[in-house]
N, C-alpha and C. Protein backbone atom coordinates (compact mmCIF):
# COMPACT_ATOMS: atom_id res chain seq x y z
N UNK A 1 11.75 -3.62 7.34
CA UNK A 1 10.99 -3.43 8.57
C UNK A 1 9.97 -2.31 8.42
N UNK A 2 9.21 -2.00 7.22
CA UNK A 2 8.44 -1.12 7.01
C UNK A 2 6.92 -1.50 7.91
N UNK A 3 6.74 -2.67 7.94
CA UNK A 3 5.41 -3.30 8.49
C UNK A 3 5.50 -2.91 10.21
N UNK A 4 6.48 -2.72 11.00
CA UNK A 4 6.70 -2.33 12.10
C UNK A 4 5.74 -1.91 13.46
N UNK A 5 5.40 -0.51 12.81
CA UNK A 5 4.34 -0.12 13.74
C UNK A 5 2.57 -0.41 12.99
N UNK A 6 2.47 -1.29 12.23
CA UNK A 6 1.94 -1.74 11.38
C UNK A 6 0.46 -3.16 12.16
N UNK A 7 -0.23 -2.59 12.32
CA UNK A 7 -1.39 -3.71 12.79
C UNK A 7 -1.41 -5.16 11.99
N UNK A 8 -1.34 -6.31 12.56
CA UNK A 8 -1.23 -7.32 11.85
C UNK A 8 -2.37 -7.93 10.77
N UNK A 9 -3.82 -7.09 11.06
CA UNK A 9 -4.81 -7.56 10.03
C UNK A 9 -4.38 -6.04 9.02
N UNK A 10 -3.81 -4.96 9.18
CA UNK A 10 -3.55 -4.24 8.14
C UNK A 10 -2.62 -4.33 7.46
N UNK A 11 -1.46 -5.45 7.89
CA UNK A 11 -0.15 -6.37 6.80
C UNK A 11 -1.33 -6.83 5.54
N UNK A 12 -2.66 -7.61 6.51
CA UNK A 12 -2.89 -8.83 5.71
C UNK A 12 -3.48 -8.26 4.56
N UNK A 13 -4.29 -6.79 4.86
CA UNK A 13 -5.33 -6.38 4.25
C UNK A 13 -4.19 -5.60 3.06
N UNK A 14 -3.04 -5.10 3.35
CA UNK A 14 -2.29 -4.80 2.40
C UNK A 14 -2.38 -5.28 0.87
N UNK A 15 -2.56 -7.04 0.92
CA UNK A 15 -2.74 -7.95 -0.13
C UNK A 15 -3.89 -7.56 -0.77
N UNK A 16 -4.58 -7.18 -0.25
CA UNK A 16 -6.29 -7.39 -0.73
C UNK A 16 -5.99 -6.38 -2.41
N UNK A 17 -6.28 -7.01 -3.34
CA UNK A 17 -5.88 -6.10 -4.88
C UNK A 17 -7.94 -5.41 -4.38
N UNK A 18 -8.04 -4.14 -4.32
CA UNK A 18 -8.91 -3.13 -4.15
C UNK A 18 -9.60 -2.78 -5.63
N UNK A 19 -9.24 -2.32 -6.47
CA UNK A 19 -9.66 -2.83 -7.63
C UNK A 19 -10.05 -3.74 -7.96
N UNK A 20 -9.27 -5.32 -8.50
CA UNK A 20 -10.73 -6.19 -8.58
C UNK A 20 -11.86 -6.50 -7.63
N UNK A 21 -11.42 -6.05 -6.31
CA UNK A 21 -12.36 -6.65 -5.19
C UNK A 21 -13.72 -5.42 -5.90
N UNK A 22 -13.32 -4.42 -6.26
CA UNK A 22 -14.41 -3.26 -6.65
C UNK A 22 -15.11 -3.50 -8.08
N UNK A 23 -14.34 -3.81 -9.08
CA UNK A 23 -14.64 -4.24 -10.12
C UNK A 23 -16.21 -5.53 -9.83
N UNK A 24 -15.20 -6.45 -9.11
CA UNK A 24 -16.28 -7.45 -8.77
C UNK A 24 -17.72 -7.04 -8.56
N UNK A 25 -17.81 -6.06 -7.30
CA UNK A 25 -19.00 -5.72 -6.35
C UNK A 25 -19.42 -4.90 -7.67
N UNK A 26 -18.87 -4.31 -8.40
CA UNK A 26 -19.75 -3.69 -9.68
C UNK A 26 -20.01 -4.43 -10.87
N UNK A 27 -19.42 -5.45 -11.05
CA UNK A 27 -20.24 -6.54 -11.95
C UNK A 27 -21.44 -7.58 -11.84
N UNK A 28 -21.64 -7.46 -10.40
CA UNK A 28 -22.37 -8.20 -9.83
C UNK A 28 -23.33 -6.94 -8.82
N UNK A 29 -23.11 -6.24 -9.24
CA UNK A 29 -24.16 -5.04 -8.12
C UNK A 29 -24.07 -5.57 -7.07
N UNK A 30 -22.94 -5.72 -6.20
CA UNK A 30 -23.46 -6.30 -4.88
C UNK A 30 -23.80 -4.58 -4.09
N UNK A 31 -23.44 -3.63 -4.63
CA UNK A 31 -23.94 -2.87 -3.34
C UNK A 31 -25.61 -1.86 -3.97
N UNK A 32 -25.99 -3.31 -4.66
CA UNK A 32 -27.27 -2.57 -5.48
C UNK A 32 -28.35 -2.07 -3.73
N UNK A 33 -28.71 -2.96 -3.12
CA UNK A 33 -29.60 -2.40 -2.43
C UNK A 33 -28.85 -2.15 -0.84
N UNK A 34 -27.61 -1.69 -0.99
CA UNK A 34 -26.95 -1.60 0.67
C UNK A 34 -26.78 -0.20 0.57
N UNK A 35 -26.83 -0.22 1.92
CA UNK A 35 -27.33 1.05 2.50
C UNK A 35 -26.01 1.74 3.32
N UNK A 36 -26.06 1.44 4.71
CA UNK A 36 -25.00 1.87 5.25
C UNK A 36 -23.72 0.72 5.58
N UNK A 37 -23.80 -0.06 5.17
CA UNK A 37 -22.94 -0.99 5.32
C UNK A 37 -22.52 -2.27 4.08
N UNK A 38 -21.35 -1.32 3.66
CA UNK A 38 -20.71 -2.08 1.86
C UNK A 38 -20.42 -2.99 1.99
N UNK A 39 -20.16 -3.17 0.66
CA UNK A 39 -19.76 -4.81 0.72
C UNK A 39 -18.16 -4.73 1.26
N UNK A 40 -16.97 -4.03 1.18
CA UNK A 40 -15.89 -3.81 1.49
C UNK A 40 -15.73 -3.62 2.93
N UNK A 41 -16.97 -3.22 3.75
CA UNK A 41 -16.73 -3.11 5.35
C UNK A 41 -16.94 -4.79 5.98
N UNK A 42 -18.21 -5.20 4.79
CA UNK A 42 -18.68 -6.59 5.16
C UNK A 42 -17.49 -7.60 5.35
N UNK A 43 -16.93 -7.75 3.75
CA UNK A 43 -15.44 -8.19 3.95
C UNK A 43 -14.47 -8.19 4.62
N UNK A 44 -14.13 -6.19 5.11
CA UNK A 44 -13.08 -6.39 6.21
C UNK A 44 -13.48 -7.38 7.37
N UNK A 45 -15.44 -7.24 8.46
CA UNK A 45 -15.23 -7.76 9.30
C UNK A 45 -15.08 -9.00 9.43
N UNK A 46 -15.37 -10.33 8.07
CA UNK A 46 -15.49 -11.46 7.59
C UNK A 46 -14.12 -11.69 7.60
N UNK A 47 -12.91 -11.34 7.74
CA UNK A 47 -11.67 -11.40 7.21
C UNK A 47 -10.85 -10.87 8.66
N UNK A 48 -11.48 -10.41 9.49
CA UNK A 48 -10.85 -9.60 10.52
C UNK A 48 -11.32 -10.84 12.00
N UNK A 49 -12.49 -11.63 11.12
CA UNK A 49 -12.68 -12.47 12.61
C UNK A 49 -11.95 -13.57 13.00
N UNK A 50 -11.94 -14.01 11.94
CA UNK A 50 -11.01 -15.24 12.28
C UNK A 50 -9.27 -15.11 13.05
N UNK A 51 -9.24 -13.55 12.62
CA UNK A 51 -7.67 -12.98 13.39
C UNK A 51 -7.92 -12.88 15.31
N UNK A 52 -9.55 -12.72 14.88
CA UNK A 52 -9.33 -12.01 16.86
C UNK A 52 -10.41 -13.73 17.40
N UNK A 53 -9.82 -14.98 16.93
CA UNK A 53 -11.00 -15.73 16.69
C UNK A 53 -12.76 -16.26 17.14
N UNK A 54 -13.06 -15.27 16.37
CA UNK A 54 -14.59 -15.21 16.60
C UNK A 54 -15.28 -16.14 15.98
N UNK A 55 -16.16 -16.95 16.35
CA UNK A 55 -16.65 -18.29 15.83
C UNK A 55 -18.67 -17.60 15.35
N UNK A 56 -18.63 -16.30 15.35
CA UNK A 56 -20.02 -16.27 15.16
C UNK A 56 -20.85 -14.52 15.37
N UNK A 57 -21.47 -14.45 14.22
CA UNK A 57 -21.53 -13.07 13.37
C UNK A 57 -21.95 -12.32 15.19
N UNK A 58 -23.03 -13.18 15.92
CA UNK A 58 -22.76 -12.06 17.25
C UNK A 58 -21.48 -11.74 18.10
N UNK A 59 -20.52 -12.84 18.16
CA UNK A 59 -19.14 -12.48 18.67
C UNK A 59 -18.93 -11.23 17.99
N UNK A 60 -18.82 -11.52 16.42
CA UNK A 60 -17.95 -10.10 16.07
C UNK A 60 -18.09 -8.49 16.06
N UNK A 61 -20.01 -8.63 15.95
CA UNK A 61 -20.67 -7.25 15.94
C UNK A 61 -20.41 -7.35 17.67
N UNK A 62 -20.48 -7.89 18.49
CA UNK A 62 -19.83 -7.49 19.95
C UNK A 62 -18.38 -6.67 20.16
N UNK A 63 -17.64 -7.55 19.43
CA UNK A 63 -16.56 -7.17 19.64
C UNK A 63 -16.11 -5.66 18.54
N UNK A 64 -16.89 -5.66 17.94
CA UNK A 64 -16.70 -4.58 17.19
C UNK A 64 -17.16 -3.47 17.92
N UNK A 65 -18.65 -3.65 18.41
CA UNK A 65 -18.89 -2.62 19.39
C UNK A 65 -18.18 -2.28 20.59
N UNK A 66 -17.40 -3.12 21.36
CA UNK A 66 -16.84 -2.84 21.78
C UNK A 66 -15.27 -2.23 21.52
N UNK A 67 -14.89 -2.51 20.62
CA UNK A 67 -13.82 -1.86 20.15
C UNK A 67 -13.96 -0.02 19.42
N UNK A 68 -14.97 0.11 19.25
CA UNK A 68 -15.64 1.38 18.70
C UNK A 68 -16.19 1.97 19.43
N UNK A 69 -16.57 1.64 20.68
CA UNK A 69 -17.52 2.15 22.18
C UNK A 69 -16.58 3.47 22.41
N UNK A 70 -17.03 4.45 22.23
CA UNK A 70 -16.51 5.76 22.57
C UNK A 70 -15.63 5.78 24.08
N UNK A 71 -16.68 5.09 24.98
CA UNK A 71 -16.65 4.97 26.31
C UNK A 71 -15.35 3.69 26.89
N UNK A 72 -15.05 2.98 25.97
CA UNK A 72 -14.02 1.86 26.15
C UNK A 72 -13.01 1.62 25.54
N UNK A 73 -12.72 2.93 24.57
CA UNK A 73 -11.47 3.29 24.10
C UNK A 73 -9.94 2.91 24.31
N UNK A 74 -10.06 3.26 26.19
CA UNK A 74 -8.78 3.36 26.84
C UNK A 74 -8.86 2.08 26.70
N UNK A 75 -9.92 1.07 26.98
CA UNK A 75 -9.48 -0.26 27.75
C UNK A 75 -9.15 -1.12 26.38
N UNK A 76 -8.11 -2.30 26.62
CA UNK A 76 -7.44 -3.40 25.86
C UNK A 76 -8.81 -3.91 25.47
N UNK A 77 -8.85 -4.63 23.95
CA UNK A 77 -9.34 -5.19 23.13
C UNK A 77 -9.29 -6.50 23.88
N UNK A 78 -10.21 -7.81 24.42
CA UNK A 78 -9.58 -8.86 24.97
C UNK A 78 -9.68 -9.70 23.43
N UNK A 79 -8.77 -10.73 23.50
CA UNK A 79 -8.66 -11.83 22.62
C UNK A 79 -8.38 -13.34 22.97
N UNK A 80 -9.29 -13.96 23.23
CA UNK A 80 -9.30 -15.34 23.77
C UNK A 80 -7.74 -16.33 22.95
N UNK A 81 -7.53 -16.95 23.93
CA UNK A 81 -6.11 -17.55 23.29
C UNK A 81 -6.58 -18.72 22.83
């Protein structure tokens, strides 16, 4: 019962081997011309949408902003059933 107090996309992300995923992005320069946003953040949110199911890159930068909104902290994350 170690997974417990444990977020269910941070079980999943547990799997993710971090090394080759890095190896990769450096054999292939993917973070040759990125700036503030890696290829490893890109991934988490690509991998994180389908959990809260978001059908579309503006759902998720919404819901991301809203989950990061300084101002909306207190309030519940909604997640369509």
């Amino acid at each position: 019962m170690k997974n417990i107090d444990n977020l269910v996309f941070s079980q999943v992300m547990d799997y993710l081997p971090l090394h080759t995923f890095r190896r990769y992005v450096a054999r292939y320069q993917g973070e040759r011309y990125v700036k503030p946003f890696r290829c490893l953040d890109q991934y988490l949110v690509m991998a994180f949408a389908p959990l809260t199911y978001r059908e579309s890159l503006r759902s998720i930068r919404r819901h991301i902003f809203f989950a990061t909104s300084p101002t909306n902290r207190s309030l519940p994350i909604h997640c369509p059933r």
